[in-house]
N, C-alpha and C. Protein backbone atom coordinates (compact mmCIF):
# COMPACT_ATOMS: atom_id res chain seq x y z
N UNK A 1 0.84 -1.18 0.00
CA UNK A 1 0.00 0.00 0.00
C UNK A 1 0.88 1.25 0.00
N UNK A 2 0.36 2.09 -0.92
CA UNK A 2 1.33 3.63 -0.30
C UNK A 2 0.59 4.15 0.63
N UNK A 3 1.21 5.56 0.49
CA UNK A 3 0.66 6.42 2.31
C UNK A 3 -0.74 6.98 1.35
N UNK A 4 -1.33 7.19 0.50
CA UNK A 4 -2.52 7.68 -0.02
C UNK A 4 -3.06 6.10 -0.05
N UNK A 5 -2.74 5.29 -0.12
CA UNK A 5 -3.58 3.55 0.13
C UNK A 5 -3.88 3.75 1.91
N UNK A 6 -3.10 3.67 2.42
CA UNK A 6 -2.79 3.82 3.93
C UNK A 6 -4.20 4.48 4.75
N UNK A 7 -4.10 5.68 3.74
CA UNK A 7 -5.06 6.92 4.28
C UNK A 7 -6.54 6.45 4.77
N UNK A 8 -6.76 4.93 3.70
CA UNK A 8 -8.24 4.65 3.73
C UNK A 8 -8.56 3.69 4.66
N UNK A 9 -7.54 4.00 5.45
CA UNK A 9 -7.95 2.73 6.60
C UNK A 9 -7.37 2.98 7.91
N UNK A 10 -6.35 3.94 8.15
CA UNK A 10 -6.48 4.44 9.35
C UNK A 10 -6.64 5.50 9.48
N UNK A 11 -6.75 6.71 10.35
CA UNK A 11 -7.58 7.96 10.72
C UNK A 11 -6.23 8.70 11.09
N UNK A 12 -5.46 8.29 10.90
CA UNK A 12 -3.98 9.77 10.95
C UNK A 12 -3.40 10.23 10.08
N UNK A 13 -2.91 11.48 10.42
CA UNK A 13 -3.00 12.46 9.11
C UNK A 13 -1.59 13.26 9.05
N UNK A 14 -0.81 13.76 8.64
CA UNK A 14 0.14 14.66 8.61
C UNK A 14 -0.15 15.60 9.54
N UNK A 15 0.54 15.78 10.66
CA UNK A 15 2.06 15.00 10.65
C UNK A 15 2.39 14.12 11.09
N UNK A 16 1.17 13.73 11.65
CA UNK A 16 1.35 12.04 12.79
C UNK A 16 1.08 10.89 11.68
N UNK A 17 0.71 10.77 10.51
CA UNK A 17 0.95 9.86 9.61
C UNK A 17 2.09 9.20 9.59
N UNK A 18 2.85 8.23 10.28
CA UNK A 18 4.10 7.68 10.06
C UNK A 18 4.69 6.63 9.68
N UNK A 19 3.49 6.62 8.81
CA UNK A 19 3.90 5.14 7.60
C UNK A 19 3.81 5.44 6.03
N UNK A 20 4.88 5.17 5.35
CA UNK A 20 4.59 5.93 3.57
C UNK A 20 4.58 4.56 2.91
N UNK A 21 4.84 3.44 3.36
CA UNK A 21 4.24 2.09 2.19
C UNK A 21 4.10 1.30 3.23
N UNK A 22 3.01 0.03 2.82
CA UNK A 22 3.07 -1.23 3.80
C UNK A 22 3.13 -2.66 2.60
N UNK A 23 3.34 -3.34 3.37
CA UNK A 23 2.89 -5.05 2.60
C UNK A 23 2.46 -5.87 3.52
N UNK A 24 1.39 -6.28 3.38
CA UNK A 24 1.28 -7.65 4.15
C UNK A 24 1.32 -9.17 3.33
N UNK A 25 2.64 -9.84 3.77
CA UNK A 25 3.00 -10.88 2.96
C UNK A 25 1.43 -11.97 3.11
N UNK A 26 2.26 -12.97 2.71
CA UNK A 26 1.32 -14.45 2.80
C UNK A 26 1.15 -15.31 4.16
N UNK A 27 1.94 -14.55 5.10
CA UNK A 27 2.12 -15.42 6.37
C UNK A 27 0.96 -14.10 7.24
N UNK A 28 0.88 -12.94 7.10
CA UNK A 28 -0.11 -11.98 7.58
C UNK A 28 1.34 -10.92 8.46
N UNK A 29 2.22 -10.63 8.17
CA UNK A 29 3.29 -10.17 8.29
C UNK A 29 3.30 -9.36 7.73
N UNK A 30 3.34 -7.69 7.93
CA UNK A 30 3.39 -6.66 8.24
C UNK A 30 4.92 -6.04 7.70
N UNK A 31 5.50 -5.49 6.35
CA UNK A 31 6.55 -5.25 6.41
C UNK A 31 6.63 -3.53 6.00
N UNK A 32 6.85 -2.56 6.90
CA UNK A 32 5.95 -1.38 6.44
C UNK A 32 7.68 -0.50 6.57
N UNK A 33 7.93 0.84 5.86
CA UNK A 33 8.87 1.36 6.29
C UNK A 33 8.31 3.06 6.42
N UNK A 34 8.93 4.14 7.02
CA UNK A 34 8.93 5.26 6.83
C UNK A 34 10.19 5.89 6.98
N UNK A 35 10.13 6.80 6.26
CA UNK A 35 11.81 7.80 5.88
C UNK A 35 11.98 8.81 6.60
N UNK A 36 12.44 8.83 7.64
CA UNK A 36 13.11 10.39 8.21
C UNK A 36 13.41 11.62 7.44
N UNK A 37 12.69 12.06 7.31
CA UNK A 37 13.24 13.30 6.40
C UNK A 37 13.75 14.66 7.21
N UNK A 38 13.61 14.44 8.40
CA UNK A 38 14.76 15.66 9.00
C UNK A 38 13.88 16.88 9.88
N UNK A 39 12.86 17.53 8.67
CA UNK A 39 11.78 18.59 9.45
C UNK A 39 10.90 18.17 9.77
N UNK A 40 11.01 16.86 10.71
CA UNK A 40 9.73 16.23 11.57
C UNK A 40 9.41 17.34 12.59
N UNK A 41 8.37 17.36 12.96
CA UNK A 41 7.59 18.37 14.42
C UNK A 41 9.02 17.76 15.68
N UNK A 42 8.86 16.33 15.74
CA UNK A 42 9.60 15.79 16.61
C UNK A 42 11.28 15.67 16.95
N UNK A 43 11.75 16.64 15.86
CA UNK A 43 13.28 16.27 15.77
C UNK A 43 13.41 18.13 16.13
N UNK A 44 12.52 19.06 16.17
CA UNK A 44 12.59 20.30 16.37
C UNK A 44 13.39 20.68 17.24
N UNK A 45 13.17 19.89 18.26
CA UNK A 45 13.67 20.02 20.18
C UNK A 45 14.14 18.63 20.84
N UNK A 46 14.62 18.05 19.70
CA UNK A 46 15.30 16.84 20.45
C UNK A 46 15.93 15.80 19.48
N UNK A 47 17.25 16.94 19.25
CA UNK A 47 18.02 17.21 20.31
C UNK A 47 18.73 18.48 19.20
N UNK A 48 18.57 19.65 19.42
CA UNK A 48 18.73 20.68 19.45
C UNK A 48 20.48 21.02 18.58
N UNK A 49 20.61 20.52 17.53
CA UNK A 49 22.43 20.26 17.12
C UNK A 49 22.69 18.95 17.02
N UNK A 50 21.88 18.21 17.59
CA UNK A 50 21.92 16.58 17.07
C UNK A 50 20.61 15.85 17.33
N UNK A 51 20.13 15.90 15.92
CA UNK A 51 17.84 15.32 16.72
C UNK A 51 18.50 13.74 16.27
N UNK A 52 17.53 13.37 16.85
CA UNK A 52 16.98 11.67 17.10
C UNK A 52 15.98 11.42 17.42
N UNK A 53 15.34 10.60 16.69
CA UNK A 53 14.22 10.56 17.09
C UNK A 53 13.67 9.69 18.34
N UNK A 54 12.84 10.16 18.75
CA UNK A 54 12.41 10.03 20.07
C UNK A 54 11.80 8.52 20.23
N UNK A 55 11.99 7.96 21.41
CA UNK A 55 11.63 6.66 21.47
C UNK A 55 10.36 6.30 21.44
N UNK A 56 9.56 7.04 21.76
CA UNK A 56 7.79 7.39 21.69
C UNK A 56 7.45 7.28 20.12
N UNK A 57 8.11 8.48 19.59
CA UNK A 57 7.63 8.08 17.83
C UNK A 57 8.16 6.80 17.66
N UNK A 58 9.09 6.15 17.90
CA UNK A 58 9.50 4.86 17.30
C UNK A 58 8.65 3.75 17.47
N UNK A 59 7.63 4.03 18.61
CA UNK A 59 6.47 3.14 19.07
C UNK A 59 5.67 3.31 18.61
N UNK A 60 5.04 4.66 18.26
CA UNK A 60 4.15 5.09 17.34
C UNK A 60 4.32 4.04 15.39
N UNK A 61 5.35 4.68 15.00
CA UNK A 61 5.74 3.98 13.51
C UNK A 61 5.58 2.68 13.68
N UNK A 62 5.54 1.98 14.57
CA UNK A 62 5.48 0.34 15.33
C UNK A 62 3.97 0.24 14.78
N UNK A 63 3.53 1.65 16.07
CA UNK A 63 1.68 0.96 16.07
C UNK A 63 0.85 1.12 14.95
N UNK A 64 1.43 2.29 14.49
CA UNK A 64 0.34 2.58 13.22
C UNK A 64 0.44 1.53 12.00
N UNK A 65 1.85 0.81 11.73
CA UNK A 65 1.98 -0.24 10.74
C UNK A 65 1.27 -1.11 11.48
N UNK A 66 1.44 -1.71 12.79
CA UNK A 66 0.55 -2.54 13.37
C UNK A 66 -0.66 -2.68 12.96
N UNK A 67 -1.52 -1.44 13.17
CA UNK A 67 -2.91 -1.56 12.91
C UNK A 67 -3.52 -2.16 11.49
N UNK A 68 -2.29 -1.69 10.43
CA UNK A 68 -2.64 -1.88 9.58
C UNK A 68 -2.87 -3.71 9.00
N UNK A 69 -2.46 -4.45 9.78
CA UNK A 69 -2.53 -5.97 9.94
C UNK A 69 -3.88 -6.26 9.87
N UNK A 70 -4.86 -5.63 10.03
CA UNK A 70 -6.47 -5.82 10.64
C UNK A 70 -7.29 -5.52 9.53
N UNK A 71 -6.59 -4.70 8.10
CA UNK A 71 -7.16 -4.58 6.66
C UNK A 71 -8.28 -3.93 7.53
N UNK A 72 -9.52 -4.92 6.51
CA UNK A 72 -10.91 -4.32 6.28
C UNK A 72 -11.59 -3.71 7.78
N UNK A 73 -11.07 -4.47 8.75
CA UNK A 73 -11.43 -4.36 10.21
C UNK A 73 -12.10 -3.24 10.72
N UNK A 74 -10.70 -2.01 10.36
CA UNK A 74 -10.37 -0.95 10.65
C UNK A 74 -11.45 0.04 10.20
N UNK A 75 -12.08 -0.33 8.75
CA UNK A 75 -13.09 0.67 8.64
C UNK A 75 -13.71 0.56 9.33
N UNK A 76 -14.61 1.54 9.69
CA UNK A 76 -15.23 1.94 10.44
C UNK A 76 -15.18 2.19 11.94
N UNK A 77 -13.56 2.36 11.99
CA UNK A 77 -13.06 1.65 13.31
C UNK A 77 -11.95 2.67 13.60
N UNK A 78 -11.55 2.47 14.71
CA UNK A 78 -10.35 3.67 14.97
C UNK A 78 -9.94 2.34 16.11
N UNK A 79 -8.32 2.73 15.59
CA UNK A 79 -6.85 1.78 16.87
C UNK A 79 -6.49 2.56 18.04
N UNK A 80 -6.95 2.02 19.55
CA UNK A 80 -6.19 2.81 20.30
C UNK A 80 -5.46 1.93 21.09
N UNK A 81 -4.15 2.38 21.27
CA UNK A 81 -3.38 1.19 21.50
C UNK A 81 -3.62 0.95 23.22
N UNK A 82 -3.49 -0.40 24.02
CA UNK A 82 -3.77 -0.67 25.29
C UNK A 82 -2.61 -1.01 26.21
N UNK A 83 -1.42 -0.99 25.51
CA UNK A 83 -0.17 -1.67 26.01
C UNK A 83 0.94 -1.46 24.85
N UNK A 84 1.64 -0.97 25.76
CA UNK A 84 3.57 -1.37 25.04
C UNK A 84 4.17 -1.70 26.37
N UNK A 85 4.27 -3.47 25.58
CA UNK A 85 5.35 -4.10 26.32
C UNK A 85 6.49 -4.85 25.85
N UNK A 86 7.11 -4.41 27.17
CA UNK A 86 8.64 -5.51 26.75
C UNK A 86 9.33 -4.75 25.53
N UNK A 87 9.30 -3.39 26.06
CA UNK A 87 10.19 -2.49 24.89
C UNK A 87 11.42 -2.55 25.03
N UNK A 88 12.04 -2.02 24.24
CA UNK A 88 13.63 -2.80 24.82
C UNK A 88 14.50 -1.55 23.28
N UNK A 89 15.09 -0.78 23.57
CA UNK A 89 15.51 0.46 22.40
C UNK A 89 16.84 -0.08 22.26
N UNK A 90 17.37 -0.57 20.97
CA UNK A 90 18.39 -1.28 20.63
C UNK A 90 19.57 -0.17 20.25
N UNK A 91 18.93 0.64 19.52
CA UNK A 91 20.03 1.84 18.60
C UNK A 91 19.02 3.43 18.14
N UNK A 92 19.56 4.00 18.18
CA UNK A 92 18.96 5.19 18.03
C UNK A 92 18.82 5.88 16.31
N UNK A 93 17.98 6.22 15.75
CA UNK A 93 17.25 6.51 14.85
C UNK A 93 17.78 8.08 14.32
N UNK A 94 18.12 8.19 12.98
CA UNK A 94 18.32 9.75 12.63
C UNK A 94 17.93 9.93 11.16
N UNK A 95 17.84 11.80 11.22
CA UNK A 95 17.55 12.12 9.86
C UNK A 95 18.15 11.43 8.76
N UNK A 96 17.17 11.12 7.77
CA UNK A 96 17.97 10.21 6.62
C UNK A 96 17.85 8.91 6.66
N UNK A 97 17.46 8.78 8.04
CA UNK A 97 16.89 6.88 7.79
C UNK A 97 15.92 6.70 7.38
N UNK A 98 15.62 5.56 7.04
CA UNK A 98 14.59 4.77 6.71
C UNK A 98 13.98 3.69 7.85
N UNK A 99 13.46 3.64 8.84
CA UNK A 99 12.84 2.84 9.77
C UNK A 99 11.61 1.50 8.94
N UNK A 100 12.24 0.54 9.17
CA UNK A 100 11.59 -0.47 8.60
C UNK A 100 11.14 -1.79 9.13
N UNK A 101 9.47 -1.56 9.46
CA UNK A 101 9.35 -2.49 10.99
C UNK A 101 8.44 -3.85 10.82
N UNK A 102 8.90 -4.91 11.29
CA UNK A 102 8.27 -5.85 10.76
C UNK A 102 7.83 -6.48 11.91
N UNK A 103 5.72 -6.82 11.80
CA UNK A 103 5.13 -6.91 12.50
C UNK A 103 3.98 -8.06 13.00
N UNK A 104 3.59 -8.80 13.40
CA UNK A 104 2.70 -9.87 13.70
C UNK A 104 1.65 -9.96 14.63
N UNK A 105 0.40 -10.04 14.01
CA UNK A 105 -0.17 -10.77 15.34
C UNK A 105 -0.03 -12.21 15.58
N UNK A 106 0.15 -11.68 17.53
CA UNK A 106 0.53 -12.95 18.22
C UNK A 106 -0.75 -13.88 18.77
N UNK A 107 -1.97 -12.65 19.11
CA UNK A 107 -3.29 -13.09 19.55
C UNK A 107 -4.28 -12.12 19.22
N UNK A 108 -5.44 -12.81 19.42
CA UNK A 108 -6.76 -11.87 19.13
C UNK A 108 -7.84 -12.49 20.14
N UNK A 109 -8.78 -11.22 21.19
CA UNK A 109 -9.43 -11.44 21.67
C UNK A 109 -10.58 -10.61 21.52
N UNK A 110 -11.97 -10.94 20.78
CA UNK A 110 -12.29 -10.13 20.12
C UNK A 110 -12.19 -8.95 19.43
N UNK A 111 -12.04 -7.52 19.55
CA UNK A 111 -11.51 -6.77 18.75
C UNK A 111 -10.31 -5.95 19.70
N UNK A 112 -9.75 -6.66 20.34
CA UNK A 112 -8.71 -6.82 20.74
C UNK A 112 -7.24 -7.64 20.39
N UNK A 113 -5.74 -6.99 19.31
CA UNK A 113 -4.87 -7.95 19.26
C UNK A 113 -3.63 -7.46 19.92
N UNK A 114 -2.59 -8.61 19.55
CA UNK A 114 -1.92 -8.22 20.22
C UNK A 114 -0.82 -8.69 19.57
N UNK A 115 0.68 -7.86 19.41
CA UNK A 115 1.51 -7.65 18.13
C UNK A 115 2.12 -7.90 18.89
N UNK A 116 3.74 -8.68 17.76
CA UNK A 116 4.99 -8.46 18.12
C UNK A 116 5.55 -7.59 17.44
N UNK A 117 6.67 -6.95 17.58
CA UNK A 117 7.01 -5.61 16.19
C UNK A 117 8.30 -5.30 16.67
N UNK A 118 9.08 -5.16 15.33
CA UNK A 118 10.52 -4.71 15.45
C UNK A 118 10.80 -3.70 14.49
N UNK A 119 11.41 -3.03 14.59
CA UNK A 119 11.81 -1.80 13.93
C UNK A 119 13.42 -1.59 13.63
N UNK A 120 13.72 -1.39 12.29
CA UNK A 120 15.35 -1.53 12.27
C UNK A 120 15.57 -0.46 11.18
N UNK A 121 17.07 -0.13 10.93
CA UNK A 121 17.48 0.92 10.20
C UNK A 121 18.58 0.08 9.42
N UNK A 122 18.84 -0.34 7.96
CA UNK A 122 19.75 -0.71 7.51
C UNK A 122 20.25 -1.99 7.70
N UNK A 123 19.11 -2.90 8.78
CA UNK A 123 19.43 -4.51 9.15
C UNK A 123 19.33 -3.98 10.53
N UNK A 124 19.77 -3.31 11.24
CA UNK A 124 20.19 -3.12 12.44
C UNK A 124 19.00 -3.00 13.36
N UNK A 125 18.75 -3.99 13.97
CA UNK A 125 17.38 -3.64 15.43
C UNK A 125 17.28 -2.33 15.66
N UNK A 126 16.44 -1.09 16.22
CA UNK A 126 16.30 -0.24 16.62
C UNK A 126 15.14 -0.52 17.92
N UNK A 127 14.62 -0.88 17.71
CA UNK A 127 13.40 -0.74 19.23
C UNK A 127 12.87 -2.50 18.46
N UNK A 128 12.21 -3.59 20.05
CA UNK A 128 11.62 -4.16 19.44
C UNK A 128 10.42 -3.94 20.74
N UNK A 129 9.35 -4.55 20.32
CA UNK A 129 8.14 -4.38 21.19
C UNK A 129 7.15 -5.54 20.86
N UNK A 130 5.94 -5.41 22.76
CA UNK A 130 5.24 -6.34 21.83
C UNK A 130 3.75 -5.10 22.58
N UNK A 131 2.94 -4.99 21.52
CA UNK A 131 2.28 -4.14 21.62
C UNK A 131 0.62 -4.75 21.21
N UNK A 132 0.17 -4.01 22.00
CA UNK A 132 -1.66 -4.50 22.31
C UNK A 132 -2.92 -2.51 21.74
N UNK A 133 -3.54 -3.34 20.89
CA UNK A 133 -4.36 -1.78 20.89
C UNK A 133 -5.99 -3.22 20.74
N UNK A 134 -6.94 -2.00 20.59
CA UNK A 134 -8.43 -2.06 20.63
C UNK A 134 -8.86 -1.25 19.44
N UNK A 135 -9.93 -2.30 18.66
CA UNK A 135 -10.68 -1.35 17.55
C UNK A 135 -12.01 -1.13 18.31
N UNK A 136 -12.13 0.47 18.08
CA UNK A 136 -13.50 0.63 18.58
C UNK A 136 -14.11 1.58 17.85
N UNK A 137 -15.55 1.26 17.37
CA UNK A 137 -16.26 1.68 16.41
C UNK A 137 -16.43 3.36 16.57
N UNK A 138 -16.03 3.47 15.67
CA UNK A 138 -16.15 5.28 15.01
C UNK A 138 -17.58 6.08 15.76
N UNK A 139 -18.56 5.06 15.58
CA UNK A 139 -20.02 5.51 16.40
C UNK A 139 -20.09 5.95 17.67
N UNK A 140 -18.91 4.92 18.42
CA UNK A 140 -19.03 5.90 19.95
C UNK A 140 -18.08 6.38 20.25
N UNK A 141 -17.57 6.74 19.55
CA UNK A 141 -16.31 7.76 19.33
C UNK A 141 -17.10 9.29 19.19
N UNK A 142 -18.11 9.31 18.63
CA UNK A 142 -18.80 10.65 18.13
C UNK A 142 -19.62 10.82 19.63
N UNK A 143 -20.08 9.25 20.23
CA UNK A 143 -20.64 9.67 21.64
C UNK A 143 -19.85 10.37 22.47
N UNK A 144 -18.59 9.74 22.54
CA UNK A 144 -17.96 10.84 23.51
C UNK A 144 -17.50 12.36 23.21
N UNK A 145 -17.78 12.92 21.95
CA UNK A 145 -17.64 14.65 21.88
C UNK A 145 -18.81 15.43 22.34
């Protein structure tokens, strides 16, 4: 999928959009990447003469390819994630990379799953995680405004 494929199935938008292609192979494996391009919101103030990106977005680029494992699911549906566990930050992330994270579900309890996901730059581990979100219908999403 590109990031205009992407668009039609999860609900984030520039600048928090942080996935620009995905694949999901034949095994249901998740191989999604996004490119650092430098004038992220997030590299503004950290680190000020040398940015890196922050270990939070690196969980983020995790979850949002995550969600995307769930295809058709998602319409009508919004991901909010319930858990990051067993994070573990291998190497640190910079302008000019390419972050490329490859992802699985491990379980599903009704519209509840629950991922393994690794994230690497060039072969190299960067963060791995195992991460849990919830689809919950767009309808009571409008109840709570």
């Amino acid at each position: 999928m590109t990031r205009e494929e992407i668009k039609e199935y999860i609900p984030h938008r520039e600048p928090m959009l942080l996935v620009d292609e995905i694949i999901i192979d034949e095994n249901n494996v998740a191989h999604a990447k996004y490119h650092i391009k430098g004038n992220e919101f997030f590299l503004q103030g950290h680190f000020p003469g040398f940015p890196v990106v922050p270990g939070v977005i690196l969980c983020e680029i995790m979850a949002q390819s995550c969600s995307l494992l769930v295809g058709d699911l998602l319409k009508g549906r919004t991901p909010f994630y319930t858990g990051i566990d067993k994070t573990r930050f291998k190497a640190s992330v910079y302008p000019g990379d390419t972050v490329e994270v490859t992802a699985q579900i491990t379980n599903k309890k009704a519209m509840m799953f629950f991922i393994k996901a690794e994230a690497c730059v060039n072969g190299k581990v960067c963060v791995q995680s195992t991460l849990s979100f919830a689809l919950i219908d767009n309808n009571k999403l409008d109840e709570k405004k």
